[in-house]
PDB file of N, CA and C in Angstrom:
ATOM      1  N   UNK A   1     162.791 114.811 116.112  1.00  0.00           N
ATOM      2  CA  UNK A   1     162.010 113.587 116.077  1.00  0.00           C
ATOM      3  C   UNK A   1     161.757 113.150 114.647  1.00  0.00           C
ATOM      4  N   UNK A   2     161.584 114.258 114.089  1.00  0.00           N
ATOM      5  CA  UNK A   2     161.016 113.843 111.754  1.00  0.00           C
ATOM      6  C   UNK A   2     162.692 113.179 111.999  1.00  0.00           C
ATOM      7  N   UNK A   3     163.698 112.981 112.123  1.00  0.00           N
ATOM      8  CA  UNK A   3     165.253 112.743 111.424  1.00  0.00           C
ATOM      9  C   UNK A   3     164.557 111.037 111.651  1.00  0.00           C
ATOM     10  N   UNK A   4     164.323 111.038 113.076  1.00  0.00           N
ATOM     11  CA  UNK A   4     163.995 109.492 113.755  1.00  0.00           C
ATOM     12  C   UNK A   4     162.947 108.636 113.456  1.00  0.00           C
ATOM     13  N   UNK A   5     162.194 109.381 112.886  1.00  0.00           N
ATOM     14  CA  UNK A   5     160.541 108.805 112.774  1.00  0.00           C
ATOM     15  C   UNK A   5     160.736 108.304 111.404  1.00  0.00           C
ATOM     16  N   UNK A   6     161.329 109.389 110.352  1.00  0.00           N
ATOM     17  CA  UNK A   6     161.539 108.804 109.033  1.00  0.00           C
ATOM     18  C   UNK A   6     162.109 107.587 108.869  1.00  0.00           C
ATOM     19  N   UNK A   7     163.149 107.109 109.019  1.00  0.00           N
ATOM     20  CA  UNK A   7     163.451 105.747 109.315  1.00  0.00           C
ATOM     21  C   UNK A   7     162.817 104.546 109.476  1.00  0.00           C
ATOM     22  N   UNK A   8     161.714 104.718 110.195  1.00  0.00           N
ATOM     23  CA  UNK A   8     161.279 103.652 110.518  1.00  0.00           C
ATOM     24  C   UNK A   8     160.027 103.258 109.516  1.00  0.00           C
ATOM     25  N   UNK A   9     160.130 101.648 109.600  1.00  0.00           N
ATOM     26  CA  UNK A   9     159.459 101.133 108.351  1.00  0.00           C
ATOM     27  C   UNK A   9     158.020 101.409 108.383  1.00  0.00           C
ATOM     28  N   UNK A  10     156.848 101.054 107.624  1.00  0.00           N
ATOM     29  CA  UNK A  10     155.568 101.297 107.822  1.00  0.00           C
ATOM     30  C   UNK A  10     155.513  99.889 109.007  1.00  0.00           C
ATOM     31  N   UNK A  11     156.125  98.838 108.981  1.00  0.00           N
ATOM     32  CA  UNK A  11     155.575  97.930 109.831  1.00  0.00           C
ATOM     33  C   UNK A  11     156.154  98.391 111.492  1.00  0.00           C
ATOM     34  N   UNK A  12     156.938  98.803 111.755  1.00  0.00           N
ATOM     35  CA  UNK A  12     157.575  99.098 112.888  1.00  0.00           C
ATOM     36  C   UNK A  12     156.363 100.769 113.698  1.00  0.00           C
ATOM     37  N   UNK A  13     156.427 101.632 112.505  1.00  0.00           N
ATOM     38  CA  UNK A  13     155.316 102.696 112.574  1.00  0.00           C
ATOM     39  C   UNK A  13     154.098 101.805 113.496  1.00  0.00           C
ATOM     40  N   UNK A  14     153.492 101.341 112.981  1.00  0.00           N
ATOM     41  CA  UNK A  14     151.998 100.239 113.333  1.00  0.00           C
ATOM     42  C   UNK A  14     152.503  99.692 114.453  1.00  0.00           C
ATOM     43  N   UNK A  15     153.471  99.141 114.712  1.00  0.00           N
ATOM     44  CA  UNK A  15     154.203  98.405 115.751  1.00  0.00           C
ATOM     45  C   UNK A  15     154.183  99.490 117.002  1.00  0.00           C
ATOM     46  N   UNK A  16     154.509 100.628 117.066  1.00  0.00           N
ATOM     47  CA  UNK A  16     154.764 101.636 117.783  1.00  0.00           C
ATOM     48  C   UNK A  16     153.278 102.164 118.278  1.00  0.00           C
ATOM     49  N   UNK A  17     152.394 102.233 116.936  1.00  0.00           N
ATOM     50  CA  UNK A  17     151.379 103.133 117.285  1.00  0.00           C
ATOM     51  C   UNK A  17     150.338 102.098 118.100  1.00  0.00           C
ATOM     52  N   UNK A  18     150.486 100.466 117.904  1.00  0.00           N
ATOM     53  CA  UNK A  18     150.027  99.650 118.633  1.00  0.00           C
ATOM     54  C   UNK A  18     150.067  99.626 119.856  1.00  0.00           C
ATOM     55  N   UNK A  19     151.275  99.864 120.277  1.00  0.00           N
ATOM     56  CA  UNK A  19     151.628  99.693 121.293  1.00  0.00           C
ATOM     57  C   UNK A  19     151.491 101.234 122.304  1.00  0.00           C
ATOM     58  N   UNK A  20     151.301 102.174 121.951  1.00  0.00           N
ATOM     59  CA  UNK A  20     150.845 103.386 123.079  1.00  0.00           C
ATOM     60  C   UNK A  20     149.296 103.119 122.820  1.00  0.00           C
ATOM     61  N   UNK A  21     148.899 102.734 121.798  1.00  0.00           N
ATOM     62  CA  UNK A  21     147.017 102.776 121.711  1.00  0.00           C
ATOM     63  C   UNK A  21     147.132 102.150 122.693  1.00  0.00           C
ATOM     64  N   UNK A  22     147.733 100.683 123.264  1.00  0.00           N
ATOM     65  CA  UNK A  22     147.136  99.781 124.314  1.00  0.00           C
ATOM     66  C   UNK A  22     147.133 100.436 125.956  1.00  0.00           C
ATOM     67  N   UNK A  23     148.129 101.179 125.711  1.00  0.00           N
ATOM     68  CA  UNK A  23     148.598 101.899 127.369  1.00  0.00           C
ATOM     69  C   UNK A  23     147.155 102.769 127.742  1.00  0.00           C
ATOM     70  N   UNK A  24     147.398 102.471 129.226  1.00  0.00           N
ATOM     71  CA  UNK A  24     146.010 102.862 129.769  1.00  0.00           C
ATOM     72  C   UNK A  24     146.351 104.287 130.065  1.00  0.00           C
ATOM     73  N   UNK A  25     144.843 104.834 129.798  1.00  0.00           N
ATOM     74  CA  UNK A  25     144.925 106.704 129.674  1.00  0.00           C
ATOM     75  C   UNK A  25     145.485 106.914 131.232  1.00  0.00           C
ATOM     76  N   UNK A  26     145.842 108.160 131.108  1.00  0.00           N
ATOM     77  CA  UNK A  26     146.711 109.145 132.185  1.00  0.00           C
ATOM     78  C   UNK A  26     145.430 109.250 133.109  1.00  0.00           C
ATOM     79  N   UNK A  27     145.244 109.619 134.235  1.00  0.00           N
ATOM     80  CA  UNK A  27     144.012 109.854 135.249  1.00  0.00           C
ATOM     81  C   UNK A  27     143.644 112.072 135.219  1.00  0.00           C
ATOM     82  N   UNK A  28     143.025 111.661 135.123  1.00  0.00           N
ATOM     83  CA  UNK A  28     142.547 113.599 134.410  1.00  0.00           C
ATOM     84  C   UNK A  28     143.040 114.215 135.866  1.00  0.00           C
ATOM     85  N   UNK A  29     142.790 115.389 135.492  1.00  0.00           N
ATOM     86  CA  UNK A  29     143.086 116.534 136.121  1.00  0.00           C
ATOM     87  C   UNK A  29     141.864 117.354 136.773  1.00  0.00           C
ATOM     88  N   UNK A  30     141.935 117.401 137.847  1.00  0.00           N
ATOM     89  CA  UNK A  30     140.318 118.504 138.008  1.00  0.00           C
ATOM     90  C   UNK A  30     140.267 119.820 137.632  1.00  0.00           C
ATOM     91  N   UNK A  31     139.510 119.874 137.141  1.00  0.00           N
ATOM     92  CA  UNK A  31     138.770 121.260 136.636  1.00  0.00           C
ATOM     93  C   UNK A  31     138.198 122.102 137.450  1.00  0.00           C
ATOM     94  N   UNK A  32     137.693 123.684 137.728  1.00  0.00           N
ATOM     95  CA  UNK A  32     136.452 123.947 137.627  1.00  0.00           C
ATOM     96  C   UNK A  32     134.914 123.531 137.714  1.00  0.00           C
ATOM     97  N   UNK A  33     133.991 122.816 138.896  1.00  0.00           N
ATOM     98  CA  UNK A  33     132.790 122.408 137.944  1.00  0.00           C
ATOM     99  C   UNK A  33     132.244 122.789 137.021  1.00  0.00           C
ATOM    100  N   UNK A  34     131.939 124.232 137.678  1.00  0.00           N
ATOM    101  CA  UNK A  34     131.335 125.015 136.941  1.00  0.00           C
ATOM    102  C   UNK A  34     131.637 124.784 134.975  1.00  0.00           C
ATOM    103  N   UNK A  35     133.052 124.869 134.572  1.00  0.00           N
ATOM    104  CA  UNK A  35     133.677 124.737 133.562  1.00  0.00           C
ATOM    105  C   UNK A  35     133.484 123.700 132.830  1.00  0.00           C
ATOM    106  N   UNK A  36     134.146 122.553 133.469  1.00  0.00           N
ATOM    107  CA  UNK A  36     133.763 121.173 133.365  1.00  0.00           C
ATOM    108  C   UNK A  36     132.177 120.874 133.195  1.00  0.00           C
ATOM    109  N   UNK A  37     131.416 121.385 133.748  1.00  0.00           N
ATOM    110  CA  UNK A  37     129.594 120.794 133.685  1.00  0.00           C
ATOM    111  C   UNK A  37     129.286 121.506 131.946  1.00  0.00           C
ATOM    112  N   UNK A  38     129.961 122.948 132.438  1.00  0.00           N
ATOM    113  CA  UNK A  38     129.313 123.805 130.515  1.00  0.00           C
ATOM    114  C   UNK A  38     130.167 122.537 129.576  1.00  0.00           C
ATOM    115  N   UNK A  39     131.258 122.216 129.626  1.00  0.00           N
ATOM    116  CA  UNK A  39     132.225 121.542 128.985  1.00  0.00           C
ATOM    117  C   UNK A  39     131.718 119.938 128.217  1.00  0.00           C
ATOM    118  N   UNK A  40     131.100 119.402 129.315  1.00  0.00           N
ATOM    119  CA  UNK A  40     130.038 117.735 129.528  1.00  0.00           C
ATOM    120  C   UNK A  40     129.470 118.530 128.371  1.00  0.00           C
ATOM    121  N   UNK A  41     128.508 119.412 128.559  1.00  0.00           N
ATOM    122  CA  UNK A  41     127.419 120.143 127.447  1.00  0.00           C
ATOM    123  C   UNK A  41     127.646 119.631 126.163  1.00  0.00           C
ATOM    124  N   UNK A  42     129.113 120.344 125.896  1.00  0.00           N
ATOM    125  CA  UNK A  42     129.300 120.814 124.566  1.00  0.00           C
ATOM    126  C   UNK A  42     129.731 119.600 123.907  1.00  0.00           C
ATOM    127  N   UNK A  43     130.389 118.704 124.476  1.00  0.00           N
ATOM    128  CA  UNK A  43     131.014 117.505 124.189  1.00  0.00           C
ATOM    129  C   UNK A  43     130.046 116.328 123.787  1.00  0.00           C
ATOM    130  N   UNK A  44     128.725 116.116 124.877  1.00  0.00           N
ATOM    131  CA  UNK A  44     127.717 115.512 124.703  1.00  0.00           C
ATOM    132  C   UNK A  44     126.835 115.675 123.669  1.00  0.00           C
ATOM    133  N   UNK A  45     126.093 117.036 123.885  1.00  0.00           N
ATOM    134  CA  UNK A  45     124.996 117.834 122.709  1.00  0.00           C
ATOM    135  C   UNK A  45     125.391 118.791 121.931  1.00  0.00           C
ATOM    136  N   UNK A  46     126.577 119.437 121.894  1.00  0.00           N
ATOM    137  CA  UNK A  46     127.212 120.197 120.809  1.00  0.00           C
ATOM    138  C   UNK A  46     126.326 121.574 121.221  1.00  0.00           C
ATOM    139  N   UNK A  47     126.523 122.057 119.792  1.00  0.00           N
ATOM    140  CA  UNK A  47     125.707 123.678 120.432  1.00  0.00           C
ATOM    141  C   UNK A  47     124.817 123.903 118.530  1.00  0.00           C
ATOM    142  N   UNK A  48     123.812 123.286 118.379  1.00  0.00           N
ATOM    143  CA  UNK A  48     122.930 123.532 117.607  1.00  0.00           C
ATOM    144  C   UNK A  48     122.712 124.741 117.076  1.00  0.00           C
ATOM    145  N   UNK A  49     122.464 125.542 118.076  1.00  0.00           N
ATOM    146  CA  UNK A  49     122.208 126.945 117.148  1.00  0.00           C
ATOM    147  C   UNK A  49     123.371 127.590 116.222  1.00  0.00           C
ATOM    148  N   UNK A  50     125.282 127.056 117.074  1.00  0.00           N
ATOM    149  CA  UNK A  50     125.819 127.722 116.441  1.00  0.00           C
ATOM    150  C   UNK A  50     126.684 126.523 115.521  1.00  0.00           C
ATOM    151  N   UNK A  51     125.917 125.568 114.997  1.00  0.00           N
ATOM    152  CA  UNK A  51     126.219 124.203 114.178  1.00  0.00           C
ATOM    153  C   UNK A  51     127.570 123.400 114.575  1.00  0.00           C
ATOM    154  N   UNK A  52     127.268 122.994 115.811  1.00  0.00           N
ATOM    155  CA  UNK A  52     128.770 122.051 116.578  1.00  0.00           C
ATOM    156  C   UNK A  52     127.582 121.165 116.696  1.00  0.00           C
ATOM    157  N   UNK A  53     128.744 120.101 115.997  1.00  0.00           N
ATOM    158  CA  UNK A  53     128.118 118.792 116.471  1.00  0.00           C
ATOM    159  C   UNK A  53     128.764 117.981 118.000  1.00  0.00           C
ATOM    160  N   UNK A  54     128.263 117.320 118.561  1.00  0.00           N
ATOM    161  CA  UNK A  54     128.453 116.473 119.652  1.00  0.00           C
ATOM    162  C   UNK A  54     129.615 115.867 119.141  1.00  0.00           C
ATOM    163  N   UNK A  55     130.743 116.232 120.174  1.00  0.00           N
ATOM    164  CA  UNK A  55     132.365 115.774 120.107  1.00  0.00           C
ATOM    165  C   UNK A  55     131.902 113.906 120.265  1.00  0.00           C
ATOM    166  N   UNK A  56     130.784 113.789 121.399  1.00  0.00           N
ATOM    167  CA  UNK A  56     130.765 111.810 121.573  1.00  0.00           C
ATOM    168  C   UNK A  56     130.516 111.546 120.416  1.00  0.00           C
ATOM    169  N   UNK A  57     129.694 112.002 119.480  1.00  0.00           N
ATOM    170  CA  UNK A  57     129.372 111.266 118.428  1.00  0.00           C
ATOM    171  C   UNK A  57     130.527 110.478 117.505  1.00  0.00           C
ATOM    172  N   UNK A  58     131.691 111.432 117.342  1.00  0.00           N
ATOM    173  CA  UNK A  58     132.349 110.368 116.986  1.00  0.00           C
ATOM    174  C   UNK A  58     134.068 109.863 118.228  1.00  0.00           C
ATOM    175  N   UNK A  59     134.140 110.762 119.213  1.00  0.00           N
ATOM    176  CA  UNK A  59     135.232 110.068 119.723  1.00  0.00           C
ATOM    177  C   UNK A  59     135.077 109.206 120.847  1.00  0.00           C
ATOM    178  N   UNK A  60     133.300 109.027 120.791  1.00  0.00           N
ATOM    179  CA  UNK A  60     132.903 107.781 121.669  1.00  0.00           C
ATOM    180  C   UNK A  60     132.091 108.969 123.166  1.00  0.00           C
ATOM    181  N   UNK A  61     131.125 108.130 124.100  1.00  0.00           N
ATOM    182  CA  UNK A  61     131.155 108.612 125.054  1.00  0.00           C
ATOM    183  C   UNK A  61     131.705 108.855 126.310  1.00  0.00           C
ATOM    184  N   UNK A  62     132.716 108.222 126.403  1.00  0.00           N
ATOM    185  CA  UNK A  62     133.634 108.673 127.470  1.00  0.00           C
ATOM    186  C   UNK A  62     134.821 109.287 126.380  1.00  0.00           C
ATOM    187  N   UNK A  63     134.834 109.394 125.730  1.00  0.00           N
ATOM    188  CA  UNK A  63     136.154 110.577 125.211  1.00  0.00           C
ATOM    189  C   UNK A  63     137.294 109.385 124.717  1.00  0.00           C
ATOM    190  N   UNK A  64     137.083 107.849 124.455  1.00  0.00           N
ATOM    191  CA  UNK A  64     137.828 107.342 124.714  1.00  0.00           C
ATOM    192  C   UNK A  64     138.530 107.009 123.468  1.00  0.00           C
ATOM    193  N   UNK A  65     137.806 107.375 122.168  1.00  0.00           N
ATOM    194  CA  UNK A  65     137.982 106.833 120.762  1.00  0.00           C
ATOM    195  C   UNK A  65     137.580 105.913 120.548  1.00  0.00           C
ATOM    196  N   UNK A  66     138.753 105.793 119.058  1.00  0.00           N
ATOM    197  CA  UNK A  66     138.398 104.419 118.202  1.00  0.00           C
ATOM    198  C   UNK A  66     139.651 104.175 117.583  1.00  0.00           C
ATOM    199  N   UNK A  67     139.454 103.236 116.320  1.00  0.00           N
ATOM    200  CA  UNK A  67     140.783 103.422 115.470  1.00  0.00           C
ATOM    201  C   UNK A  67     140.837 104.428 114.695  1.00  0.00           C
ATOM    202  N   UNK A  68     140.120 105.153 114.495  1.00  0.00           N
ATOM    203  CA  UNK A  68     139.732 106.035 113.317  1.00  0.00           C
ATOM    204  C   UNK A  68     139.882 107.473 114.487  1.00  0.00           C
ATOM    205  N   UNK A  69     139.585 107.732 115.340  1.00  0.00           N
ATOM    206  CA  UNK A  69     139.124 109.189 116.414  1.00  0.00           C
ATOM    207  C   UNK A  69     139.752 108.723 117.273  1.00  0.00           C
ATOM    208  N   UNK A  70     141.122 110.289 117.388  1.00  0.00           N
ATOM    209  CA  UNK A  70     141.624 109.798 118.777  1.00  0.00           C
ATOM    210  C   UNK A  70     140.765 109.524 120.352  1.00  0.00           C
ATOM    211  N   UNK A  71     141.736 109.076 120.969  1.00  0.00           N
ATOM    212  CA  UNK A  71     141.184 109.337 122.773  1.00  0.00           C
ATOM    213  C   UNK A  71     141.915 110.818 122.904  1.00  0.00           C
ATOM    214  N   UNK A  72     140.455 111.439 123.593  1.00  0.00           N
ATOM    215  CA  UNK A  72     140.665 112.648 123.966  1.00  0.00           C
ATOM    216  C   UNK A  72     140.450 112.951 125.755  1.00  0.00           C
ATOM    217  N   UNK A  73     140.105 111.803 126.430  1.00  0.00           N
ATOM    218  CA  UNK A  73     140.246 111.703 127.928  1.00  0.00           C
ATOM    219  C   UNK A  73     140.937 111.709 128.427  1.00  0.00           C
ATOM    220  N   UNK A  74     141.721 112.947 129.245  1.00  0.00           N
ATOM    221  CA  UNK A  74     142.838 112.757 129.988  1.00  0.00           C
ATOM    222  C   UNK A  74     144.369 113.581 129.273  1.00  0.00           C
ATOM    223  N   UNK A  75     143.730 113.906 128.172  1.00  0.00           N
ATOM    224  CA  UNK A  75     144.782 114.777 127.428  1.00  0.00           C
ATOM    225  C   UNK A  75     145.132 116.015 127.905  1.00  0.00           C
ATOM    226  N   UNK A  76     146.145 116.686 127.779  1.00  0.00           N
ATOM    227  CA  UNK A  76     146.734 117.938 128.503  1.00  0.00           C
ATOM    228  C   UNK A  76     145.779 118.909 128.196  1.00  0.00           C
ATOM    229  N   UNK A  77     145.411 119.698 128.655  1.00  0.00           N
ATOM    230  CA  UNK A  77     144.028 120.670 128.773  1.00  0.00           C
ATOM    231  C   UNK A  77     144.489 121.741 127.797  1.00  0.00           C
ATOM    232  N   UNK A  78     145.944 122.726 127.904  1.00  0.00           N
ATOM    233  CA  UNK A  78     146.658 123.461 127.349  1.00  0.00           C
ATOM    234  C   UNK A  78     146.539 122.845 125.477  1.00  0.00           C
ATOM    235  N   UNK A  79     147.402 121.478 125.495  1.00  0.00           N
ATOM    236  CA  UNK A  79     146.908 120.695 124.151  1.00  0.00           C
ATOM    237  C   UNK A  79     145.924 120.603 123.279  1.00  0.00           C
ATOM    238  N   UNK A  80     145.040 120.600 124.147  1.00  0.00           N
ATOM    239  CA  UNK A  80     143.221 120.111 123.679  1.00  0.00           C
ATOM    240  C   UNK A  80     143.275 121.747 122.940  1.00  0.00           C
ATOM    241  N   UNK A  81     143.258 122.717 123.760  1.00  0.00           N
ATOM    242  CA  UNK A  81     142.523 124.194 123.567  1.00  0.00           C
ATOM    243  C   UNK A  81     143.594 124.208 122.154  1.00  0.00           C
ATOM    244  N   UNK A  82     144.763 124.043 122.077  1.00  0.00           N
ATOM    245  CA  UNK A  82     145.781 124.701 120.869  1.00  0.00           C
ATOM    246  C   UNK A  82     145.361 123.715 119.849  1.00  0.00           C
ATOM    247  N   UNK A  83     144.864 122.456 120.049  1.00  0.00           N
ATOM    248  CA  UNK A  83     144.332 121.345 118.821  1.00  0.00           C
ATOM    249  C   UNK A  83     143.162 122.413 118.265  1.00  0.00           C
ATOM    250  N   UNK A  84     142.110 122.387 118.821  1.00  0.00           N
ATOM    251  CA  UNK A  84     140.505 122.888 118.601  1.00  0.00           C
ATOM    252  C   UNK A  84     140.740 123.978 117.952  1.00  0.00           C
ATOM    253  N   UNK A  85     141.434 125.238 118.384  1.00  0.00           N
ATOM    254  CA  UNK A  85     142.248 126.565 117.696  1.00  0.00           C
ATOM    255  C   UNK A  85     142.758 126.348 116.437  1.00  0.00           C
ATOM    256  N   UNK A  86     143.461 124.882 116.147  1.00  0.00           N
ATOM    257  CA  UNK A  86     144.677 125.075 115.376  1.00  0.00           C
ATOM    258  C   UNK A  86     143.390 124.692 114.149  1.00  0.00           C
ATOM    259  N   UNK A  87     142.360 123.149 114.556  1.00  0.00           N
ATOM    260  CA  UNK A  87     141.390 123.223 113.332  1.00  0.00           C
ATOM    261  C   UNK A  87     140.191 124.451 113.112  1.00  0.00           C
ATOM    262  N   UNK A  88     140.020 125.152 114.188  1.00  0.00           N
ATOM    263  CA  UNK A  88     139.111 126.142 113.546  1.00  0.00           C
ATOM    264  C   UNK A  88     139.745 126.614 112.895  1.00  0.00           C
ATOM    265  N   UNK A  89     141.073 127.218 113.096  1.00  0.00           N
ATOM    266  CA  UNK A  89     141.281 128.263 111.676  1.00  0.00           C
ATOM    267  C   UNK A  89     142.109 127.131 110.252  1.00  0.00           C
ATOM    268  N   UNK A  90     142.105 126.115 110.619  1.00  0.00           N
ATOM    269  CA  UNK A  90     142.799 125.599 109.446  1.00  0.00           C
ATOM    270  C   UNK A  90     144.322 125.519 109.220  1.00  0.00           C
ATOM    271  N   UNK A  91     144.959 125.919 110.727  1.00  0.00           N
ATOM    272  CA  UNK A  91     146.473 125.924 110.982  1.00  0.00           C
ATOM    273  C   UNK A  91     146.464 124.127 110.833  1.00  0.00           C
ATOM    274  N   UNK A  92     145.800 123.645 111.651  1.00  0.00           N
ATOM    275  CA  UNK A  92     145.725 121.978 111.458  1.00  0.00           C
ATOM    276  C   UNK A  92     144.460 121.542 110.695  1.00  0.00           C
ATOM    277  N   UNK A  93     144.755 120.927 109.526  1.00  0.00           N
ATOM    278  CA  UNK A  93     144.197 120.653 108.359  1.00  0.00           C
ATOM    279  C   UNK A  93     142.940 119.344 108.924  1.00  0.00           C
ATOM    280  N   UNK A  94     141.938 119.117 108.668  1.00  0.00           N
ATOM    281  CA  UNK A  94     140.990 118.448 109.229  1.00  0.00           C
ATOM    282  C   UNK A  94     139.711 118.873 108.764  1.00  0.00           C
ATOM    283  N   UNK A  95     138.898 118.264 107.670  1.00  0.00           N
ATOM    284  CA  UNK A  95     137.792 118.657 106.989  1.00  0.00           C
ATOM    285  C   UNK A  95     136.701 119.246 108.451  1.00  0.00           C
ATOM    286  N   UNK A  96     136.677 117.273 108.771  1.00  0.00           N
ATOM    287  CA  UNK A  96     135.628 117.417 109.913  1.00  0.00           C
ATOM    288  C   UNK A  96     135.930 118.563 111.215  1.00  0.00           C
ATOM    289  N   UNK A  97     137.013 118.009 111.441  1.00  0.00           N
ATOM    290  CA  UNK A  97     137.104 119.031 113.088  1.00  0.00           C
ATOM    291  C   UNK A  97     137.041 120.241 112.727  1.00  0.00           C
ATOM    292  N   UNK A  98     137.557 121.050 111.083  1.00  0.00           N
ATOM    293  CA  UNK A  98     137.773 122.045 111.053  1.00  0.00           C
ATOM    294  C   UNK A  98     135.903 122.718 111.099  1.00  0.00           C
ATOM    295  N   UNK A  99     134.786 121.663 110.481  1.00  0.00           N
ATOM    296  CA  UNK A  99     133.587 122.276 110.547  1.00  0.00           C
ATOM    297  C   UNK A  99     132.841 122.388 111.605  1.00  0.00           C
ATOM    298  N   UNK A 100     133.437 121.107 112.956  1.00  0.00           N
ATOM    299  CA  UNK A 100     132.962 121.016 113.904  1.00  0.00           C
ATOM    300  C   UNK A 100     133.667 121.804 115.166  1.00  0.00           C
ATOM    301  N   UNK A 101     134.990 122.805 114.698  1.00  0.00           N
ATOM    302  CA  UNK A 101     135.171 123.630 115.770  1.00  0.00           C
ATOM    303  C   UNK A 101     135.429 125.218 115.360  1.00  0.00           C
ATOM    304  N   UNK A 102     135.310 125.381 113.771  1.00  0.00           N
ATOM    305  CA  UNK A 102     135.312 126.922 113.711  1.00  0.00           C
ATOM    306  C   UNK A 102     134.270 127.921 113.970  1.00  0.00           C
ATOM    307  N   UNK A 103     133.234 127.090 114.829  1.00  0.00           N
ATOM    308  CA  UNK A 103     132.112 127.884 115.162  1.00  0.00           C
ATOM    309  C   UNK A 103     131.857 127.940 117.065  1.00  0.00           C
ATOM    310  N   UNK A 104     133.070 127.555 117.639  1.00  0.00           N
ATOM    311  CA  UNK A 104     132.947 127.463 118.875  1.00  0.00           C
ATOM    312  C   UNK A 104     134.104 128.891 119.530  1.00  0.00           C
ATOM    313  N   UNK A 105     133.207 129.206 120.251  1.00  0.00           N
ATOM    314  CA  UNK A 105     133.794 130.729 120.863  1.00  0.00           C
ATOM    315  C   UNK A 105     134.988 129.970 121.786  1.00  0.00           C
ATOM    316  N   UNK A 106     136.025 130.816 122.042  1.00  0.00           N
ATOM    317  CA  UNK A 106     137.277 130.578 123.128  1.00  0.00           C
ATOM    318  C   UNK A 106     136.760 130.100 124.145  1.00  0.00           C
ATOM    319  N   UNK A 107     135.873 130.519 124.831  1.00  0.00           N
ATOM    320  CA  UNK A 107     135.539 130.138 126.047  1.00  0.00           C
ATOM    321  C   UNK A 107     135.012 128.579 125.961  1.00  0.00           C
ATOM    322  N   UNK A 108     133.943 128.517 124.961  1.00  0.00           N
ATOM    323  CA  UNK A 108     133.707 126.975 124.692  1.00  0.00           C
ATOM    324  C   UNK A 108     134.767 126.162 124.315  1.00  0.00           C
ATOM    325  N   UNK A 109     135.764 126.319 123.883  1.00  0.00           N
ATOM    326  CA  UNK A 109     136.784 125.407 123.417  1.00  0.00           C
ATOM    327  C   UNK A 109     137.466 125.559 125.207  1.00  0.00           C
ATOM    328  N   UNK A 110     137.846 126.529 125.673  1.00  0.00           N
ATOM    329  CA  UNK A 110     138.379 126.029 127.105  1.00  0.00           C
ATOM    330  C   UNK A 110     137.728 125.200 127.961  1.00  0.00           C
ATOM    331  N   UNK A 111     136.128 125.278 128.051  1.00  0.00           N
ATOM    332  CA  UNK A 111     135.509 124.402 128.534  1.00  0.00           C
ATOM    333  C   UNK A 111     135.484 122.805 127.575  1.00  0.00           C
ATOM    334  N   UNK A 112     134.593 122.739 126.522  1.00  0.00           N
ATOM    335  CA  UNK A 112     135.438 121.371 126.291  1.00  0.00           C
ATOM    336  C   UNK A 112     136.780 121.028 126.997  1.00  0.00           C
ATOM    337  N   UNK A 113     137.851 121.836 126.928  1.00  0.00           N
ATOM    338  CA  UNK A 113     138.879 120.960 127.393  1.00  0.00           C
ATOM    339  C   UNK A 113     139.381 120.861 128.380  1.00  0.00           C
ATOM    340  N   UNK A 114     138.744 121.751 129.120  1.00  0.00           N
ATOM    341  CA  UNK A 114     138.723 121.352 130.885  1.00  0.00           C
ATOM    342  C   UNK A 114     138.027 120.406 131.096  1.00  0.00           C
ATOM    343  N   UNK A 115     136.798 119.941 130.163  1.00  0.00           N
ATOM    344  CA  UNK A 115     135.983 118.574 130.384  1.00  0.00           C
ATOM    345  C   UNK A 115     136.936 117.530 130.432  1.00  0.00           C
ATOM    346  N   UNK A 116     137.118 117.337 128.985  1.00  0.00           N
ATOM    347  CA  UNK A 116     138.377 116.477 128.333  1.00  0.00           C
ATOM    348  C   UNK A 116     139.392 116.233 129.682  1.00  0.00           C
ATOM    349  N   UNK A 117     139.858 117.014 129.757  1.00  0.00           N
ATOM    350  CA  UNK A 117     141.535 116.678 130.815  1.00  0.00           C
ATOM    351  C   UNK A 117     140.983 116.602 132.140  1.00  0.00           C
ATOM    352  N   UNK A 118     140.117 116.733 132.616  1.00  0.00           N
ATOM    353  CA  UNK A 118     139.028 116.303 133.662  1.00  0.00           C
ATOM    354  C   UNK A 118     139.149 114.811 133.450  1.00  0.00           C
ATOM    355  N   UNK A 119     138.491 113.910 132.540  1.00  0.00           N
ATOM    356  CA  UNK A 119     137.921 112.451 132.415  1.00  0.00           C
ATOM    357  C   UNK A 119     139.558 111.732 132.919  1.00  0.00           C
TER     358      UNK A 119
END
C-alpha cells in the first residue's frame, strides 16, 4: 500500500480522506454487558485514581470524533485493544493517547473496546 499511497498528491490524499470521513460508520458488534457497561465507565469518566482521562472528552460522546480525533464507534474490537497497547507502550507514537492509556490495565483496555465495537 506505502508503493501506492506515495504517489498520490497532497490534494488527491484530502480527496480520499474526505471521502471515507463522509461514509456512515459500520453498525457495532455486541459485546458482553457486563464488559461493555465497565467499558461505557471508562470511556465516559476515565479512571481518576489511576490518571485516565475520559476517552468522550476528546473523541466526542458517542465515540464519533472530529477532524482532529478519530471515530472510534464501531471499529474492530481486536484493532481498538492493539491501538490502546501499541500507545501505552509507545510502539505507536502519540503524546496524548500515550498518557491517557499507559495507565490502563489489559482488562480495561478490552473493555473500552468491547464498548467501542459495541456502538
Amino acid at each position: 500500500m506505502w508503493g501506492m499511497a506515495a504517489q498520490l498528491t497532497d490534494a488527491a490524499t484530502a480527496e480520499i480522506g474526505e471521502y471515507f470521513a463522509a461514509q456512515p460508520a459500520a453498525p457495532g458488534k455486541p459485546a458482553g454487558a457486563a464488559e461493555v457497561a465497565a467499558g461505557k465507565k471508562i470511556y465516559e469518566e476515565g479512571i481518576a485514581a489511576q490518571h485516565v482521562a475520559a476517552c468522550q472528552s476528546c473523541h466526542g460522546k458517542n465515540a464519533e470524533g472530529n477532524k482532529t480525533f478519530p471515530r472510534l464507534s464501531g471499529q474492530h474490537r481486536d484493532y481498538l485493544e492493539r491501538q490502546m497497547e501499541a500507545f501505552a507502550t509507545n510502539l505507536r507514537v502519540n503524546a496524548s493517547m500515550h498518557e491517557n492509556s499507559k495507565n490502563l490495565r489489559a482488562l480495561q483496555i478490552s473493555q473500552v473496546a468491547a464498548f467501542l465495537s459495541a456502538q
